[in-house]
PDB file of N, CA and C in Angstrom:
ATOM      1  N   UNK A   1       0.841  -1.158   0.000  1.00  0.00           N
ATOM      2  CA  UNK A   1       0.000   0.000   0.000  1.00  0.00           C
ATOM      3  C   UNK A   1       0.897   1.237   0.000  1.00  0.00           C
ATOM      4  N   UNK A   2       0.495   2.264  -0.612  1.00  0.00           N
ATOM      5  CA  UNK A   2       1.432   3.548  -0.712  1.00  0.00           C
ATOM      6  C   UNK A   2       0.789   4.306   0.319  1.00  0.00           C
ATOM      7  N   UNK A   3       2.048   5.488   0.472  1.00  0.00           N
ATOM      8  CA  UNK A   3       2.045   6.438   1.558  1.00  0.00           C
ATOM      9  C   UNK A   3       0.351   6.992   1.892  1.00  0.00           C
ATOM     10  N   UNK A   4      -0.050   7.034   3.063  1.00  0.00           N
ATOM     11  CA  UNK A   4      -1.400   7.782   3.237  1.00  0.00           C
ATOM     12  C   UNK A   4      -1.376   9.196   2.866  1.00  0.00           C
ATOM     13  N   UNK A   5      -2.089  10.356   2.302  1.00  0.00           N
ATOM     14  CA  UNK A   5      -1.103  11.305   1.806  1.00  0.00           C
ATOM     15  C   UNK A   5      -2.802  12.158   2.953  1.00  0.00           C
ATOM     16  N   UNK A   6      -2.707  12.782   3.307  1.00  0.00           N
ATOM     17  CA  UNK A   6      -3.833  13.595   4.358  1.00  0.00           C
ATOM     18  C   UNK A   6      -4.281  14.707   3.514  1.00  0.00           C
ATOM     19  N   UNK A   7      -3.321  15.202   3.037  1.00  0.00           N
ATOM     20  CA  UNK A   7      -3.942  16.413   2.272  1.00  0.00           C
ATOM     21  C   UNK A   7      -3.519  16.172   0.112  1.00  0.00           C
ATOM     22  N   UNK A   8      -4.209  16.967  -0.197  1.00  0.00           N
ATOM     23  CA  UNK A   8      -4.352  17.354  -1.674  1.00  0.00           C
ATOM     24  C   UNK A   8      -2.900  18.033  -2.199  1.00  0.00           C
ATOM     25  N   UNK A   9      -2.837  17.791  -3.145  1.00  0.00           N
ATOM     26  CA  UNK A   9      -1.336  18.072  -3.415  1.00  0.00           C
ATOM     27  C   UNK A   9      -1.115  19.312  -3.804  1.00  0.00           C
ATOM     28  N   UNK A  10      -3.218  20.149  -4.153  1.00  0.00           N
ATOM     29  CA  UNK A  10      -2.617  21.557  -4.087  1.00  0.00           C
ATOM     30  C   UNK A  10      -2.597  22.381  -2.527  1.00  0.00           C
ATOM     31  N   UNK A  11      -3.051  21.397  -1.615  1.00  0.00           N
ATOM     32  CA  UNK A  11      -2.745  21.867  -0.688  1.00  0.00           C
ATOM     33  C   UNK A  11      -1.135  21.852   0.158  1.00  0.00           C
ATOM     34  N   UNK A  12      -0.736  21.174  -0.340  1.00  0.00           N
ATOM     35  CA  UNK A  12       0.739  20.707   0.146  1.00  0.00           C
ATOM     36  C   UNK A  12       1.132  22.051  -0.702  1.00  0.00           C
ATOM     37  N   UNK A  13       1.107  22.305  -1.958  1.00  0.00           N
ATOM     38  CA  UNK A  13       1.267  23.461  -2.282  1.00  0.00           C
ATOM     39  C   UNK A  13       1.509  24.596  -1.728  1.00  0.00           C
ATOM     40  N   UNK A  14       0.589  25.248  -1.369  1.00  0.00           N
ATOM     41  CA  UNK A  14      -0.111  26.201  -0.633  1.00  0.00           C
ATOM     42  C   UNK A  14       0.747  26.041   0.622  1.00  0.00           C
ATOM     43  N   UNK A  15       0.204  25.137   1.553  1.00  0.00           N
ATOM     44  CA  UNK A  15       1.283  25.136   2.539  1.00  0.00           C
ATOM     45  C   UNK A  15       2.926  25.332   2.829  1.00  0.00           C
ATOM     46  N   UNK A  16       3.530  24.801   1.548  1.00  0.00           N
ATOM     47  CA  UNK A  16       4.744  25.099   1.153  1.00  0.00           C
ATOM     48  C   UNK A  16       4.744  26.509   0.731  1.00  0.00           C
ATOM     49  N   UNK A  17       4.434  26.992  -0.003  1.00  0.00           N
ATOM     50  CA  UNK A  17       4.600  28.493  -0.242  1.00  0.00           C
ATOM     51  C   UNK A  17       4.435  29.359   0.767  1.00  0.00           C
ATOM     52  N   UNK A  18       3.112  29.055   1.795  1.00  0.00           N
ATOM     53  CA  UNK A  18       2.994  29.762   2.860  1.00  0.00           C
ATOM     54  C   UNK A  18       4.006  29.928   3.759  1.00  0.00           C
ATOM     55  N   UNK A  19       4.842  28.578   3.919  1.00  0.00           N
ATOM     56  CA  UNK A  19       6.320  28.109   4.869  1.00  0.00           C
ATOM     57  C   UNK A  19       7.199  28.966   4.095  1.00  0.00           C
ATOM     58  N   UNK A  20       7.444  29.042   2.899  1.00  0.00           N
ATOM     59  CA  UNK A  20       8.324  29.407   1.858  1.00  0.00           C
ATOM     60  C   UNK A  20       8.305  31.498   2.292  1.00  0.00           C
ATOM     61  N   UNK A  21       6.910  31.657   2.434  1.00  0.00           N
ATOM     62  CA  UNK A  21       6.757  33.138   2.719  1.00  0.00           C
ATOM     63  C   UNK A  21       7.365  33.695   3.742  1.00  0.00           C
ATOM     64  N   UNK A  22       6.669  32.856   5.099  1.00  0.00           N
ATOM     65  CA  UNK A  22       7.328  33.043   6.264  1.00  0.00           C
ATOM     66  C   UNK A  22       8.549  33.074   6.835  1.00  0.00           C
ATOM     67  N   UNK A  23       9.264  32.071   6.211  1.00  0.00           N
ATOM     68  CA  UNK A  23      10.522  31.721   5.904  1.00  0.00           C
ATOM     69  C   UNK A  23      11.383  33.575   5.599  1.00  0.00           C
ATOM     70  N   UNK A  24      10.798  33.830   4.686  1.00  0.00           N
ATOM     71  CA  UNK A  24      11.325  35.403   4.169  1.00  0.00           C
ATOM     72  C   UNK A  24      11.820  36.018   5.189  1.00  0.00           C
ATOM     73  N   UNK A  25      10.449  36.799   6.020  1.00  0.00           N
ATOM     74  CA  UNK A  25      10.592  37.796   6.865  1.00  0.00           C
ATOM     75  C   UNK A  25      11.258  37.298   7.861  1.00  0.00           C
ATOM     76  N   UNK A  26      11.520  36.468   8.713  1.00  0.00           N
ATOM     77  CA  UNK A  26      12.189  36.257   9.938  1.00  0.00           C
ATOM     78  C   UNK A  26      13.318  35.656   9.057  1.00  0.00           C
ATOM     79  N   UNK A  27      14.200  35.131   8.181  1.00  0.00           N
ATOM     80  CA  UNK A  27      15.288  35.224   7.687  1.00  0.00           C
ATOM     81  C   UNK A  27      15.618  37.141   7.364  1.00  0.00           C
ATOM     82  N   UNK A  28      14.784  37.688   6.607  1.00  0.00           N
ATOM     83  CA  UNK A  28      15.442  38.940   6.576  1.00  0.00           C
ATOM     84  C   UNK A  28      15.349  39.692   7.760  1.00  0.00           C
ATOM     85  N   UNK A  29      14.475  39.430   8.927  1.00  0.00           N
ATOM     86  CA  UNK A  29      14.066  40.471  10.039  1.00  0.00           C
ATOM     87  C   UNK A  29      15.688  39.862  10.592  1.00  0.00           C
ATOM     88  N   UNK A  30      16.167  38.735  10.627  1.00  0.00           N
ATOM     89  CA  UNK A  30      17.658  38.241  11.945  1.00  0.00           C
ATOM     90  C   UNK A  30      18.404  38.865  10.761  1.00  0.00           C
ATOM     91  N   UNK A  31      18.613  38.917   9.639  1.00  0.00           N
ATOM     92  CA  UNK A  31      20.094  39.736   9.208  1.00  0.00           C
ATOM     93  C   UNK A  31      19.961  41.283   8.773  1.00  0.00           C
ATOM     94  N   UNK A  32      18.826  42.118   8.684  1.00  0.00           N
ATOM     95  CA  UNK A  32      18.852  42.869   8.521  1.00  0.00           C
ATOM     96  C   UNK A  32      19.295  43.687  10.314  1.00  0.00           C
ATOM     97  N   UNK A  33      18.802  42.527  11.325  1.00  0.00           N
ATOM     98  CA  UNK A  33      18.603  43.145  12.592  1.00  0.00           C
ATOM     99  C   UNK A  33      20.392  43.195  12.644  1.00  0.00           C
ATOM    100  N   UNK A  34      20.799  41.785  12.734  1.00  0.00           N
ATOM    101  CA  UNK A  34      22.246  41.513  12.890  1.00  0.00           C
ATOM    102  C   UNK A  34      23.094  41.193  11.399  1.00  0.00           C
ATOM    103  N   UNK A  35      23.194  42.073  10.824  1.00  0.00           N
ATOM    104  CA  UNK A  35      24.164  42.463   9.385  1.00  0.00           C
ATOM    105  C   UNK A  35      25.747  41.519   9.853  1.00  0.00           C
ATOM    106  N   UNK A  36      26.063  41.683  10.880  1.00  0.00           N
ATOM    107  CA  UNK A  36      27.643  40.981  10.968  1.00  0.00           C
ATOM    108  C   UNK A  36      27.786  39.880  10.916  1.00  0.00           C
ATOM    109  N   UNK A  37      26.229  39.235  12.328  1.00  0.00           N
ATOM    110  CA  UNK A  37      26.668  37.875  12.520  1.00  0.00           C
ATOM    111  C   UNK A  37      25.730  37.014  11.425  1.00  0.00           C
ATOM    112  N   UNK A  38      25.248  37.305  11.164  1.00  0.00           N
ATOM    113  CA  UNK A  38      24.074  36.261  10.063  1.00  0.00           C
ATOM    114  C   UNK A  38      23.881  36.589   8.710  1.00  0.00           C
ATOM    115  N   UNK A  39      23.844  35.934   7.772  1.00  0.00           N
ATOM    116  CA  UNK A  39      23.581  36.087   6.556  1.00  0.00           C
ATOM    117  C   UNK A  39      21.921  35.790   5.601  1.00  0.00           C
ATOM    118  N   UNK A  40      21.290  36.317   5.427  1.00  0.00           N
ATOM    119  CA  UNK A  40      20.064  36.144   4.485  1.00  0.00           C
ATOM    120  C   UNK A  40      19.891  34.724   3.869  1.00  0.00           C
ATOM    121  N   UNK A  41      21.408  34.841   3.289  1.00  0.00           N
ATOM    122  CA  UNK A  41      21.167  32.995   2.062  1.00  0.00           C
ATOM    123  C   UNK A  41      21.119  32.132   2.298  1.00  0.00           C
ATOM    124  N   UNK A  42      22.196  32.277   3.958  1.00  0.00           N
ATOM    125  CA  UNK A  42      22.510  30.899   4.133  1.00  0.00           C
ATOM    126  C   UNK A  42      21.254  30.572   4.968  1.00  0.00           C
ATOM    127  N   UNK A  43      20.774  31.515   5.608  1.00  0.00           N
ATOM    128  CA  UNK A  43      19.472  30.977   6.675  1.00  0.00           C
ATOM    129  C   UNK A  43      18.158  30.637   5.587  1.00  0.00           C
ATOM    130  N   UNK A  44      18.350  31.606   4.434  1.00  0.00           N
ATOM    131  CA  UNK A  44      16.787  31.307   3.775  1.00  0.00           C
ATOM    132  C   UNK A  44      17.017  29.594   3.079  1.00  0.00           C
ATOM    133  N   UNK A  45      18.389  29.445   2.607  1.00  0.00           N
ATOM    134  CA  UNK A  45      18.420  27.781   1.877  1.00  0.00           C
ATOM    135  C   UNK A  45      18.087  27.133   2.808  1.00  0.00           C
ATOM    136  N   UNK A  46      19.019  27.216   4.667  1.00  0.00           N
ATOM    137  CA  UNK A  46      18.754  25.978   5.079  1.00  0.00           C
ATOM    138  C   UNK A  46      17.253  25.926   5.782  1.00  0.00           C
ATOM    139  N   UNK A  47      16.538  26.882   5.105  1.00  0.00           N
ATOM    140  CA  UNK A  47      15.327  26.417   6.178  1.00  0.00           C
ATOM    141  C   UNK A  47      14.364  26.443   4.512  1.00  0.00           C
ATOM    142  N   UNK A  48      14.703  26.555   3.582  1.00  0.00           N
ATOM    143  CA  UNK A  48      13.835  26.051   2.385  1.00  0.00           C
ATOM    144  C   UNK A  48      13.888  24.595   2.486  1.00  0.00           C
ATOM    145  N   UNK A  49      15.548  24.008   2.529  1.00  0.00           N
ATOM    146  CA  UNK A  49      15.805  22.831   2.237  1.00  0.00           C
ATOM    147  C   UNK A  49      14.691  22.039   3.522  1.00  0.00           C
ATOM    148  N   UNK A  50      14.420  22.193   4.578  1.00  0.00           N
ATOM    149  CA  UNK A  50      13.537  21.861   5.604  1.00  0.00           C
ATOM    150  C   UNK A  50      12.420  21.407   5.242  1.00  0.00           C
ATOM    151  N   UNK A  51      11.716  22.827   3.814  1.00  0.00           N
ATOM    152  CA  UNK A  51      10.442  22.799   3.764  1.00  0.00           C
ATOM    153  C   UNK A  51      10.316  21.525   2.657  1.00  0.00           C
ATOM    154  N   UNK A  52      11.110  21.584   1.774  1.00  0.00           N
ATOM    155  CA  UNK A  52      10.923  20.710   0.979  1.00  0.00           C
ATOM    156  C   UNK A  52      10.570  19.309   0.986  1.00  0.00           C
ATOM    157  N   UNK A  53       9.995  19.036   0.725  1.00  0.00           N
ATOM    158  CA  UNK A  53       9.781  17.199   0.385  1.00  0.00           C
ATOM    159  C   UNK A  53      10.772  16.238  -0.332  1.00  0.00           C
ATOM    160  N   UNK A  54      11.944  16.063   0.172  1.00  0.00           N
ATOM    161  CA  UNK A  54      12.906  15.478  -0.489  1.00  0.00           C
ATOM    162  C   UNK A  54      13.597  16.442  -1.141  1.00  0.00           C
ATOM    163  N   UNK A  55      14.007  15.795  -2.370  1.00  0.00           N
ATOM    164  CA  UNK A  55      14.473  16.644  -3.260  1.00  0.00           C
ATOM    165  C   UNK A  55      14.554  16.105  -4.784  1.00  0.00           C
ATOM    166  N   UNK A  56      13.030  17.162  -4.652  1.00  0.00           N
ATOM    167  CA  UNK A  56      12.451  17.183  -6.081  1.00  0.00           C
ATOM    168  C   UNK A  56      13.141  16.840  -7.343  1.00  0.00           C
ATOM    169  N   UNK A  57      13.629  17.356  -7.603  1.00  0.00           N
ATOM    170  CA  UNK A  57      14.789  17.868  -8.825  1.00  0.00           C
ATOM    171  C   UNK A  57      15.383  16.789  -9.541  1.00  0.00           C
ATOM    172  N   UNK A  58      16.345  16.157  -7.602  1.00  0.00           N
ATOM    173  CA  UNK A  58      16.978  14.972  -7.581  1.00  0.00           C
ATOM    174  C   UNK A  58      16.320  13.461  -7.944  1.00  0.00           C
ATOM    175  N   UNK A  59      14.972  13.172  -7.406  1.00  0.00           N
ATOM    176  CA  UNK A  59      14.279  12.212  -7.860  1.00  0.00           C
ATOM    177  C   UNK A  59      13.422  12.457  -8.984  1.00  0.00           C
ATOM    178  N   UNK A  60      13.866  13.607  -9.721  1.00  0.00           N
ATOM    179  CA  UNK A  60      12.976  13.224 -11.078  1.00  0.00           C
ATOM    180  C   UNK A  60      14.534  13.223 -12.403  1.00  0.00           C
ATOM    181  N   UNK A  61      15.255  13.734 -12.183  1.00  0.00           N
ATOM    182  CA  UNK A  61      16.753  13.126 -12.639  1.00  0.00           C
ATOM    183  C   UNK A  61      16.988  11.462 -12.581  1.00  0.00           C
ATOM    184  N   UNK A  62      16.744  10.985 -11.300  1.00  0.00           N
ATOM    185  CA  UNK A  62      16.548   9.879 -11.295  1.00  0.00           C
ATOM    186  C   UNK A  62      15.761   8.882 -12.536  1.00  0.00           C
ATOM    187  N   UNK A  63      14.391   9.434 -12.134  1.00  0.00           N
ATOM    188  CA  UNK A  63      13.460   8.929 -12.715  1.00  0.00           C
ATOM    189  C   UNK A  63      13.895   9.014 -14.421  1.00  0.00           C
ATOM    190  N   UNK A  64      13.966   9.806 -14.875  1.00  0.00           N
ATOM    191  CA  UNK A  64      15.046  10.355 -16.528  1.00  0.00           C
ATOM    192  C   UNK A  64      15.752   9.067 -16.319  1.00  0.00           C
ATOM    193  N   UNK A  65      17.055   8.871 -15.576  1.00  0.00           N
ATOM    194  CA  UNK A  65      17.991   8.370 -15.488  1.00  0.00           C
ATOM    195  C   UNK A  65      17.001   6.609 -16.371  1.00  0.00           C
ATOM    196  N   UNK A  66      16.725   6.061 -15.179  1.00  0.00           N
ATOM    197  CA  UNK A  66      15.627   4.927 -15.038  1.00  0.00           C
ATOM    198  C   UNK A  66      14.810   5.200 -16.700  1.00  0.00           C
ATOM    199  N   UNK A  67      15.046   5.701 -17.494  1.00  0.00           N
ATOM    200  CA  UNK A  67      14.534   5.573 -18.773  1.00  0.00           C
ATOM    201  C   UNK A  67      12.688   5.614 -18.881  1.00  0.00           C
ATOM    202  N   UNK A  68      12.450   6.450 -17.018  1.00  0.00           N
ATOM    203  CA  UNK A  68      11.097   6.744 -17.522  1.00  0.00           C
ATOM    204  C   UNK A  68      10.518   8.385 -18.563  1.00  0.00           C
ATOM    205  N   UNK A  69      10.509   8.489 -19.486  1.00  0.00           N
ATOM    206  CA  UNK A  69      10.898   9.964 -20.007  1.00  0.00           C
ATOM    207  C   UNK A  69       9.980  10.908 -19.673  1.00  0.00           C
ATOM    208  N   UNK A  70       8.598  10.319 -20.090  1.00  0.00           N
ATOM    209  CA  UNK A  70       7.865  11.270 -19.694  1.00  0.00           C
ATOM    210  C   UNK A  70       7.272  11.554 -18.268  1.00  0.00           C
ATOM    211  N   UNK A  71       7.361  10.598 -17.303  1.00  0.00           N
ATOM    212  CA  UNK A  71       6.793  10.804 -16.273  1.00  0.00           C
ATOM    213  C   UNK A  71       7.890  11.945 -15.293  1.00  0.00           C
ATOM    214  N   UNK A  72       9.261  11.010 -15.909  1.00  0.00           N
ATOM    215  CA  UNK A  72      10.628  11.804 -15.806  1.00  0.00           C
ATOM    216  C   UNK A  72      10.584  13.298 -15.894  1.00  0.00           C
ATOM    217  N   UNK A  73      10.432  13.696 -16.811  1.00  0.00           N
ATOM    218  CA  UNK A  73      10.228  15.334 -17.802  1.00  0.00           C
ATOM    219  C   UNK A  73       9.543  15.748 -16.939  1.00  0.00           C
ATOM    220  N   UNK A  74       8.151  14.961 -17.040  1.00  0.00           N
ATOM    221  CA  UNK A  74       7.019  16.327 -16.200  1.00  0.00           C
ATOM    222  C   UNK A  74       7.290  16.447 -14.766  1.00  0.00           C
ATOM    223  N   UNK A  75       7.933  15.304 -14.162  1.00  0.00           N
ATOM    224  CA  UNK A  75       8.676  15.590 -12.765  1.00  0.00           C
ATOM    225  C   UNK A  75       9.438  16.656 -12.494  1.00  0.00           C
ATOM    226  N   UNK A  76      10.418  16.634 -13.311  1.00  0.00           N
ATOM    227  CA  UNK A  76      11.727  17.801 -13.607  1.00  0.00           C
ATOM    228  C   UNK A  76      10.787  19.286 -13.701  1.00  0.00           C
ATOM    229  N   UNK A  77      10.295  19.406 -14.931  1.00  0.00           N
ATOM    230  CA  UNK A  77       9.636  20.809 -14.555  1.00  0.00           C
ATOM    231  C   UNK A  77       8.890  20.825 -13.831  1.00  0.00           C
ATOM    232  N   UNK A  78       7.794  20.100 -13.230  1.00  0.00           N
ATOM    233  CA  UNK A  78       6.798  19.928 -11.697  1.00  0.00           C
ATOM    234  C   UNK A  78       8.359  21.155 -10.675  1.00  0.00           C
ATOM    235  N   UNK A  79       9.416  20.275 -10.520  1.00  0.00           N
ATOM    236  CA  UNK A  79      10.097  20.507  -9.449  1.00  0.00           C
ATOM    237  C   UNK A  79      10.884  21.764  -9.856  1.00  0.00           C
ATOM    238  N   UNK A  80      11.184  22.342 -11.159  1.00  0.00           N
ATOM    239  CA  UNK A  80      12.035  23.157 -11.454  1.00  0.00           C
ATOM    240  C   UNK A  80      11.125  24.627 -11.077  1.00  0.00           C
ATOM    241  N   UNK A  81       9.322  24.455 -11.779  1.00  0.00           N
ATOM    242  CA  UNK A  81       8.561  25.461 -11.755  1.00  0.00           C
ATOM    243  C   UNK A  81       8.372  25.430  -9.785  1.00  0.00           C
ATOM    244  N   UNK A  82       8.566  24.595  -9.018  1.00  0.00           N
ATOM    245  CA  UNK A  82       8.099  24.907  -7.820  1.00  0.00           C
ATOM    246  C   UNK A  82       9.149  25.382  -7.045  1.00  0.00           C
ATOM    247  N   UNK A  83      10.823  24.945  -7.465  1.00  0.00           N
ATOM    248  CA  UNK A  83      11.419  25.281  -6.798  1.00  0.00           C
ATOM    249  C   UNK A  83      11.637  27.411  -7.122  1.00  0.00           C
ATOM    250  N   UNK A  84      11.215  27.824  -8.423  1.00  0.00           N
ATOM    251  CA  UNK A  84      10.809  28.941  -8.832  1.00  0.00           C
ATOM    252  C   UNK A  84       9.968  29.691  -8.213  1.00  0.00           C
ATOM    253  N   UNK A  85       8.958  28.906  -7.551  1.00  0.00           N
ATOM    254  CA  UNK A  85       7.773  29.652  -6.970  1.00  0.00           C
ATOM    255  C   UNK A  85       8.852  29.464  -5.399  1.00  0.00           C
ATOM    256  N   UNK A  86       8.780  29.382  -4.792  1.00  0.00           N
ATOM    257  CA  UNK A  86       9.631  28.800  -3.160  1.00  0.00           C
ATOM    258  C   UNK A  86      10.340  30.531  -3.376  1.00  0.00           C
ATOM    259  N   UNK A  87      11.737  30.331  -4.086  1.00  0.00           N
ATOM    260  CA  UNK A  87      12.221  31.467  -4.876  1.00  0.00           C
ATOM    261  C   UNK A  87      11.726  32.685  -4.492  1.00  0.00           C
ATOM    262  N   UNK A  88      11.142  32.298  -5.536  1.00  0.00           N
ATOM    263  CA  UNK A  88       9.910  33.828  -5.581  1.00  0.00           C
ATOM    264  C   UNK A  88       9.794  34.776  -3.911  1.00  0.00           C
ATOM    265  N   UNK A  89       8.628  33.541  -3.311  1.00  0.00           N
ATOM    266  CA  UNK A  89       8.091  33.785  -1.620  1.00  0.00           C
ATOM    267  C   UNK A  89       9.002  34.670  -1.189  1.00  0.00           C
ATOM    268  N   UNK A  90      10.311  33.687  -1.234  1.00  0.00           N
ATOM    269  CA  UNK A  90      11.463  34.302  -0.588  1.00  0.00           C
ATOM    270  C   UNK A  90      11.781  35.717  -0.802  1.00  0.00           C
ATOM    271  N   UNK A  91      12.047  35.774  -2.036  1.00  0.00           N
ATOM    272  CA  UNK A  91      12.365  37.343  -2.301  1.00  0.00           C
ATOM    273  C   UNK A  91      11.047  38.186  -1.652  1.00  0.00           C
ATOM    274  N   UNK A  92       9.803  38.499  -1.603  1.00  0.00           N
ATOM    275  CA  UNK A  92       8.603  38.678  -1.279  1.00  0.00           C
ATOM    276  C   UNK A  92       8.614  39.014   0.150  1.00  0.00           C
ATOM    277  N   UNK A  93       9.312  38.112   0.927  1.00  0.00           N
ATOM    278  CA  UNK A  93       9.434  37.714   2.103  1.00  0.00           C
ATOM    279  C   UNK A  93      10.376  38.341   2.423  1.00  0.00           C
ATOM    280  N   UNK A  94      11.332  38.742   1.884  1.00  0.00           N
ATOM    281  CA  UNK A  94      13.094  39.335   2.319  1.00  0.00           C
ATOM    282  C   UNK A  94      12.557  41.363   2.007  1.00  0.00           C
ATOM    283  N   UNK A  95      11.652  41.243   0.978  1.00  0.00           N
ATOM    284  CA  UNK A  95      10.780  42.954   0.703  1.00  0.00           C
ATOM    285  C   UNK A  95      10.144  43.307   2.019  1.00  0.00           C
ATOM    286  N   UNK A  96       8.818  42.535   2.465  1.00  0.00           N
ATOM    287  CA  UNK A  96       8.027  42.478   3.587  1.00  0.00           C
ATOM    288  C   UNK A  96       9.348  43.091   5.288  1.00  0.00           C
ATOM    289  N   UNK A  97      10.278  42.047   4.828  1.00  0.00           N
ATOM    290  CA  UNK A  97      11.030  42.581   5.838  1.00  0.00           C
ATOM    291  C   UNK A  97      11.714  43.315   6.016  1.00  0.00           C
ATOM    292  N   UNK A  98      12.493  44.003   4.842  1.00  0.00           N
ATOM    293  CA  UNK A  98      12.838  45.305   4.751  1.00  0.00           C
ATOM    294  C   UNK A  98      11.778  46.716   5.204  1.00  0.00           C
ATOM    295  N   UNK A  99      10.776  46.395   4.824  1.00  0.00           N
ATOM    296  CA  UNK A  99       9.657  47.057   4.740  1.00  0.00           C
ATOM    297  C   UNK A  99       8.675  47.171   6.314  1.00  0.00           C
ATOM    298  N   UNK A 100       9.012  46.137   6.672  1.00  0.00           N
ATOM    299  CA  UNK A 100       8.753  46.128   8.431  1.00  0.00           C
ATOM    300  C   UNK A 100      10.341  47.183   9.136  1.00  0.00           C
ATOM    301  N   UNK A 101      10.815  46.749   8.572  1.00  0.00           N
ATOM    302  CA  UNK A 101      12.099  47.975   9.763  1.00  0.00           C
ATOM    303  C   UNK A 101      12.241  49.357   9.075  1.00  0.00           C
ATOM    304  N   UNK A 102      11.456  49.420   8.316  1.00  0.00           N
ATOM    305  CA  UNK A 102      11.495  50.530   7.406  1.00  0.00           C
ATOM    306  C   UNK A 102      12.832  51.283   6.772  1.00  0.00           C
ATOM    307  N   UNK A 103      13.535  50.084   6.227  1.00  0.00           N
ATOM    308  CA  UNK A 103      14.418  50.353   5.231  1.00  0.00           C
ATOM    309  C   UNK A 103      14.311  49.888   4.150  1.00  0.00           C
ATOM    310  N   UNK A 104      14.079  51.086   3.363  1.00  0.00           N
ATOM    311  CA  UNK A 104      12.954  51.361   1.578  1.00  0.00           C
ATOM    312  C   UNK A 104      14.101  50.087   0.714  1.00  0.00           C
ATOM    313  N   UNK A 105      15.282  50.998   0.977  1.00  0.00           N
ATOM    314  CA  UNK A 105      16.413  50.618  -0.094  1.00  0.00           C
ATOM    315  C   UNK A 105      17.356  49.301   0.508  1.00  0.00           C
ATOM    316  N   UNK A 106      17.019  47.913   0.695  1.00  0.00           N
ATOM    317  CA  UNK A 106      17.499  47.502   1.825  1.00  0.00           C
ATOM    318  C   UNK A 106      18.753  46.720   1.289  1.00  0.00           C
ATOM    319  N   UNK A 107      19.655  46.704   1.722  1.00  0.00           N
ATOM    320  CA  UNK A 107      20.751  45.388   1.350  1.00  0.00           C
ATOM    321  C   UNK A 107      21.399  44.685   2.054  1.00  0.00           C
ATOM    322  N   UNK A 108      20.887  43.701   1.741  1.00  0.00           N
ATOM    323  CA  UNK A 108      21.451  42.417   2.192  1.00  0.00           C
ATOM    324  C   UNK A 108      23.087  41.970   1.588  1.00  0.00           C
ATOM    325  N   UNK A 109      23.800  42.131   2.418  1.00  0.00           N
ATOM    326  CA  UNK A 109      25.521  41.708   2.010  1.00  0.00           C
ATOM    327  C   UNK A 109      25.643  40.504   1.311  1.00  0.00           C
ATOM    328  N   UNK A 110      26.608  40.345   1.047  1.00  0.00           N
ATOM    329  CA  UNK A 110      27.016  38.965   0.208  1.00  0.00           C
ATOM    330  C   UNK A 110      27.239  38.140   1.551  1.00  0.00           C
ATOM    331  N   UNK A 111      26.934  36.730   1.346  1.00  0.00           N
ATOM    332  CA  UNK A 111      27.719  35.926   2.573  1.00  0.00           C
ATOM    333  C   UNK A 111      28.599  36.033   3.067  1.00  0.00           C
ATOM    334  N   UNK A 112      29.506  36.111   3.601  1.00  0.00           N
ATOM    335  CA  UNK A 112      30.823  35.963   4.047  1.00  0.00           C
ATOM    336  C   UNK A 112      31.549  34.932   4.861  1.00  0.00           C
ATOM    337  N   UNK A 113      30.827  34.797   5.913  1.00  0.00           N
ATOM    338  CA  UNK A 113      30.752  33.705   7.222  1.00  0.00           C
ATOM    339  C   UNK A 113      29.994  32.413   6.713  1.00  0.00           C
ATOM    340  N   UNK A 114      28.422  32.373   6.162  1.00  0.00           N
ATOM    341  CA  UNK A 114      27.508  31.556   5.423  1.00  0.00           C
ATOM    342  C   UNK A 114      27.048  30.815   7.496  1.00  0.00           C
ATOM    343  N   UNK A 115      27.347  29.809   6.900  1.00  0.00           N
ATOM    344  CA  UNK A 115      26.646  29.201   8.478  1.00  0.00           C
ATOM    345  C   UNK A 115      27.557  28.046   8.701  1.00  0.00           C
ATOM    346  N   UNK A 116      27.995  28.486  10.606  1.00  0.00           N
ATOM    347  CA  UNK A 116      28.709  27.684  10.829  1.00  0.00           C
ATOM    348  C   UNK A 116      28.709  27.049  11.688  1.00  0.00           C
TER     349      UNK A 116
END
C-alpha cells in the first residue's frame, strides 16, 4: 500500500509556499537586525531545504535516469517550476522585511561567514 497522503497536493502546495513566505521575513528580520553575525542565504536555503519534500529535482533526474521519459520530464519541470515559486516567496518575504524595519532601499551583504 502507498504512503497515506492527508492532504491534496494543491494543498501541500499552498502550505509550502505559505512556509516558503514566512521563511522570508524572519530570515530577513535576523540579518537585517544583525548584518555581521548572520547572513540572508545561508538561513533562507537551510530552512527552504527543511520545507521541501525530499528533493524534487533529484528524484525526477533519477526517474530520466531509469529511462522513464515522460513521467521523468514532467517531474523535472513539476520541481524546477516549484522550486521557482519557493524562490519567488522568498524574495517577497526578504521585501516584507525590509519594509517592516522601514528600510525602503534595503541590502542584504554577500555571505561571508555563510553558516557555521
Amino acid at each position: 500500500m502507498g504512503s497515506l497522503s492527508i492532504l491534496t497536493k494543491q494543498e501541500r502546495v499552498i502550505i509550502e509556499v505559505v512556509a516558503s513566505f514566512a521563511v522570508g521575513p524572519t530570515a530577513g528580520l535576523i540579518a537585517l537586525t544583525w548584518p555581521d553575525q548572520t547572513c540572508f542565504g545561508a538561513m533562507a536555503l537551510g530552512d527552504v531545504l527543511d520545507i521541501l519534500q525530499g528533493f524534487r529535482v533529484v528524484y525526477a533526474i533519477i526517474e530520466l535516469m531509469s529511462k522513464h521519459t515522460v513521467s521523468g520530464t514532467a517531474d523535472f519541470m513539476e520541481a524546477t517550476l516549484f522550486t521557482g515559486l519557493i524562490a519567488y516567496f522568498l524574495k517577497v518575504g526578504q521585501g516584507t522585511a525590509a519594509e517592516i524595519l522601514r528600510n525602503g532601499d534595503y541590502d542584504f551583504p554577500a555571505c561571508t561567514d555563510g553558516i557555521n
